[in-house]
N, C-alpha and C. Protein backbone atom coordinates (compact mmCIF):
# COMPACT_ATOMS: atom_id res chain seq x y z
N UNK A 1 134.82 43.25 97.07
CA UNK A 1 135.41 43.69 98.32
C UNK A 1 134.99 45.14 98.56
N UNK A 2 134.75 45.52 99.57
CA UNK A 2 134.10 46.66 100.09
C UNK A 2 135.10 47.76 99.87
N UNK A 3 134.85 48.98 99.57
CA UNK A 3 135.96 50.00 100.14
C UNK A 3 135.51 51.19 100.90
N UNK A 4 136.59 51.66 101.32
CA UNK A 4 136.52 52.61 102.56
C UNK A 4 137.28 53.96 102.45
N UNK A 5 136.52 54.98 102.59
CA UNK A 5 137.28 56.23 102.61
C UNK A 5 138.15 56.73 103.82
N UNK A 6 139.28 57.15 103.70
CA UNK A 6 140.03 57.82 105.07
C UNK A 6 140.26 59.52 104.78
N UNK A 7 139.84 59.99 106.21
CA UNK A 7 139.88 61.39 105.64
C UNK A 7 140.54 61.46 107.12
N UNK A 8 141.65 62.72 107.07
CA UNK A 8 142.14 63.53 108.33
C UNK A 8 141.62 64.76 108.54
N UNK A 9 140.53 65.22 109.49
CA UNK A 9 140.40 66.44 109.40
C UNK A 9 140.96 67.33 110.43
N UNK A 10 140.93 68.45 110.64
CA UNK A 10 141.79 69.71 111.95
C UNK A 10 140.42 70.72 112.06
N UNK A 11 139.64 70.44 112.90
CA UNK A 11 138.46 71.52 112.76
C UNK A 11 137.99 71.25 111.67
N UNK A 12 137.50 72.64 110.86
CA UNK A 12 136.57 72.10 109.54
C UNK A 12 137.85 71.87 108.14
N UNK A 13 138.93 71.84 108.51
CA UNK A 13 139.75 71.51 107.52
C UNK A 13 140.07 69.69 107.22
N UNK A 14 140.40 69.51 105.88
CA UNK A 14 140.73 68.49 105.66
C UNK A 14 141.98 68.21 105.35
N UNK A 15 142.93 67.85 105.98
CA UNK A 15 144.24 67.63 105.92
C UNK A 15 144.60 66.23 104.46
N UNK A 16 143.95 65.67 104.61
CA UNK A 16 144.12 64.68 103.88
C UNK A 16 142.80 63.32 103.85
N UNK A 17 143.54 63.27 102.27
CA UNK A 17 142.19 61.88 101.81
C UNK A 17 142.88 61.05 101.33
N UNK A 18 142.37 59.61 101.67
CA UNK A 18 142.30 58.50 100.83
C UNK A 18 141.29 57.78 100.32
N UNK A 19 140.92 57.93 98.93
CA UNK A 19 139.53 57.43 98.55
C UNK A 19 139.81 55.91 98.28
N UNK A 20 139.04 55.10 98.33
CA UNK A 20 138.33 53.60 97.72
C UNK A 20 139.43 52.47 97.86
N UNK A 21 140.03 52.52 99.50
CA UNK A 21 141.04 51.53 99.83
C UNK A 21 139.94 50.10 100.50
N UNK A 22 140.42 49.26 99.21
CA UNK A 22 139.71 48.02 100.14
C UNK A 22 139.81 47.37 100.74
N UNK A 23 139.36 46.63 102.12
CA UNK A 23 139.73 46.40 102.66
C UNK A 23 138.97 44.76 102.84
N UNK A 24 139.67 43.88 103.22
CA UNK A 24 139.14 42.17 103.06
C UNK A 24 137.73 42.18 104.02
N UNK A 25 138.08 43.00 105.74
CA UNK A 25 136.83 42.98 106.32
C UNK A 25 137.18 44.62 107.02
N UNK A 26 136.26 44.94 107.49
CA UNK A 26 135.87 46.55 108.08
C UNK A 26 137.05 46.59 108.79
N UNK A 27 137.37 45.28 109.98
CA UNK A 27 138.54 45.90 110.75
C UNK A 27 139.80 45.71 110.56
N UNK A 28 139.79 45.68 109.65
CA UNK A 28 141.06 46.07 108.98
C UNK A 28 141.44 47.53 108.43
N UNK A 29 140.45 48.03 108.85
CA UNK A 29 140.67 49.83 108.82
C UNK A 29 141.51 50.40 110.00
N UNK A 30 141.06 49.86 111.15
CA UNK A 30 142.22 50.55 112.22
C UNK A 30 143.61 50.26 111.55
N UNK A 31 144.39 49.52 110.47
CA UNK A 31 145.63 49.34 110.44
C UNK A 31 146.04 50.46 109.61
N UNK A 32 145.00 51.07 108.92
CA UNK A 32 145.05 52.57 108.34
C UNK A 32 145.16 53.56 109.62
N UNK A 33 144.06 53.56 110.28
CA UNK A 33 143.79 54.51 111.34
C UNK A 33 145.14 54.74 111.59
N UNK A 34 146.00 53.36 112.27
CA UNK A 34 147.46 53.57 113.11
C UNK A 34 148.10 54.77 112.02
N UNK A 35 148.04 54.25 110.80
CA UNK A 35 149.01 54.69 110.16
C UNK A 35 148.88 56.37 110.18
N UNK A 36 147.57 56.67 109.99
CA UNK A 36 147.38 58.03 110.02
C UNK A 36 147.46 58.73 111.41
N UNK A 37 147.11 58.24 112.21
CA UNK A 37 147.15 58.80 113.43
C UNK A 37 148.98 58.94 113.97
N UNK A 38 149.70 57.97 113.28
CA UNK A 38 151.00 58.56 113.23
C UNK A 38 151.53 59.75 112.82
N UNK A 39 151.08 59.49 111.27
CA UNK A 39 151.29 60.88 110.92
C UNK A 39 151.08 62.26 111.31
N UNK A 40 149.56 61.95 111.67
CA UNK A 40 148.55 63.34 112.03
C UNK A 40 148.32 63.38 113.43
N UNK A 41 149.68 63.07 114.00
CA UNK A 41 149.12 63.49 115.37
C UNK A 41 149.08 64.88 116.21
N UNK A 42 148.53 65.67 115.67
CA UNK A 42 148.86 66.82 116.38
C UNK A 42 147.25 66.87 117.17
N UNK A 43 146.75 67.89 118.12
CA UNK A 43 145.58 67.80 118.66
C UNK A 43 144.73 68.63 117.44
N UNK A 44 143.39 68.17 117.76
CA UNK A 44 142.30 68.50 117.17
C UNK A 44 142.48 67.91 116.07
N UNK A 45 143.26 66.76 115.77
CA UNK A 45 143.01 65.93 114.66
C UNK A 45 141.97 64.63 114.71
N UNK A 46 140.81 64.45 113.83
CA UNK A 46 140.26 63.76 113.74
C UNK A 46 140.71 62.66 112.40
N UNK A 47 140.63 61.36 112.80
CA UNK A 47 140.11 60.19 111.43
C UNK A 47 138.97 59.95 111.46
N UNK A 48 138.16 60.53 110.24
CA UNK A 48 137.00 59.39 109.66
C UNK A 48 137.14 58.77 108.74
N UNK A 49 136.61 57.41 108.83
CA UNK A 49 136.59 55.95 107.93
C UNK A 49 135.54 56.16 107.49
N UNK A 50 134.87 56.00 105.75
CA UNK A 50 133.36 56.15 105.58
C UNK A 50 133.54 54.98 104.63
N UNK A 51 132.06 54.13 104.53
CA UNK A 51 132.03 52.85 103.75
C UNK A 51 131.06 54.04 102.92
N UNK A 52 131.21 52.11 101.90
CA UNK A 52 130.27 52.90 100.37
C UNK A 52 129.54 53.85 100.58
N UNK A 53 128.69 53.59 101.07
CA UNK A 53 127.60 54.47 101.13
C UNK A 53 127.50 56.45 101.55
N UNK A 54 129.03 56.75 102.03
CA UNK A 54 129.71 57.31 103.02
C UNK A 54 128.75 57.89 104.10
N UNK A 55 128.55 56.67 104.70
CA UNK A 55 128.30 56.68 105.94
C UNK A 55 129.79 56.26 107.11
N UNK A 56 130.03 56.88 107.90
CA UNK A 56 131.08 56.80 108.58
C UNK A 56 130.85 55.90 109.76
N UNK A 57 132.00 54.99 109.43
CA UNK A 57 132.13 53.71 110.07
C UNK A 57 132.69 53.75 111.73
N UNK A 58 133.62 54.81 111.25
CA UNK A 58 134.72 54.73 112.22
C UNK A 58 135.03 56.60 112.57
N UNK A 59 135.19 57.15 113.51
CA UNK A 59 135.51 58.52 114.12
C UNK A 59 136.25 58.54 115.50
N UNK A 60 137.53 58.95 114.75
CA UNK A 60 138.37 58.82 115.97
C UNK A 60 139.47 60.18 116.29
N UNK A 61 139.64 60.61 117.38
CA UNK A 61 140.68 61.10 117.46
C UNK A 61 141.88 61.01 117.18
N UNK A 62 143.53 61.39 116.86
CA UNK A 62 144.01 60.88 116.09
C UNK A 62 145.00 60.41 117.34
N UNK A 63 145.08 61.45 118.24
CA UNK A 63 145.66 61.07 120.13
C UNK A 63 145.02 59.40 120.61
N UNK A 64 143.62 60.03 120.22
CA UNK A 64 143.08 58.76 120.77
C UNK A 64 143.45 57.53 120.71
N UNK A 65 143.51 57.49 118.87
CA UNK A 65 143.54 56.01 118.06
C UNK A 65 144.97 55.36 118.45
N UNK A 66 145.57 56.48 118.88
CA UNK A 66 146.88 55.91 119.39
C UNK A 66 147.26 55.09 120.48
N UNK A 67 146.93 56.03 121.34
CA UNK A 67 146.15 55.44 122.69
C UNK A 67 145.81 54.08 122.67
N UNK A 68 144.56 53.99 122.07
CA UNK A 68 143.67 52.83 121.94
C UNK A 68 144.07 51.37 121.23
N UNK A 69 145.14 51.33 120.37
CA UNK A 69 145.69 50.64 119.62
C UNK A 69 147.04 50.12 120.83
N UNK A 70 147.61 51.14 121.13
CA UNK A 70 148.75 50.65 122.02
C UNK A 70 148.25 50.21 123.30
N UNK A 71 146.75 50.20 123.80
CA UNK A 71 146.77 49.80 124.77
C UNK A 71 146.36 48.20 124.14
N UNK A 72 145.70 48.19 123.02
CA UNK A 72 145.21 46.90 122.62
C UNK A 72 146.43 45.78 122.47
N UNK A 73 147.67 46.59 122.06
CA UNK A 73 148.52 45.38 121.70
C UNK A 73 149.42 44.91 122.96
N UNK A 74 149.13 45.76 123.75
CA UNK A 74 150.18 45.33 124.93
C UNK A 74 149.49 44.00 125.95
């Protein structure tokens, strides 16, 4: 099973990491994203998702991901 890094950053700071969460398929990372973008919502917060390789899968705002998720489930 693949895993995936989650990082919160604020500008060039890194607020927080989660290394080598696996996940069954890729999109199953936004259910992280939500979670962090809860937490970290203040502006100029970014989520990046990076697979093995850390190449980054996923780059999102943390306003955004919010956004984007609540418009998906409605």
């Amino acid at each position: 099973m693949p895993s995936y890094d989650f990082e919160v950053w604020q500008g060039d700071s890194a607020l927080h990491r989660v290394k080598g969460v696996e996940l069954e398929k890729p999109a199953h990372a936004w259910e992280h994203v939500n979670a962090l973008a809860s937490r970290f919502n203040m502006p100029g917060c970014r989520i990046a998702v990076k697979d093995e390789c850390g190449d980054i899968a996923i780059l999102v705002g943390a306003r955004t991901a919010k956004q984007m998720l609540a418009a998906a489930a409605a």
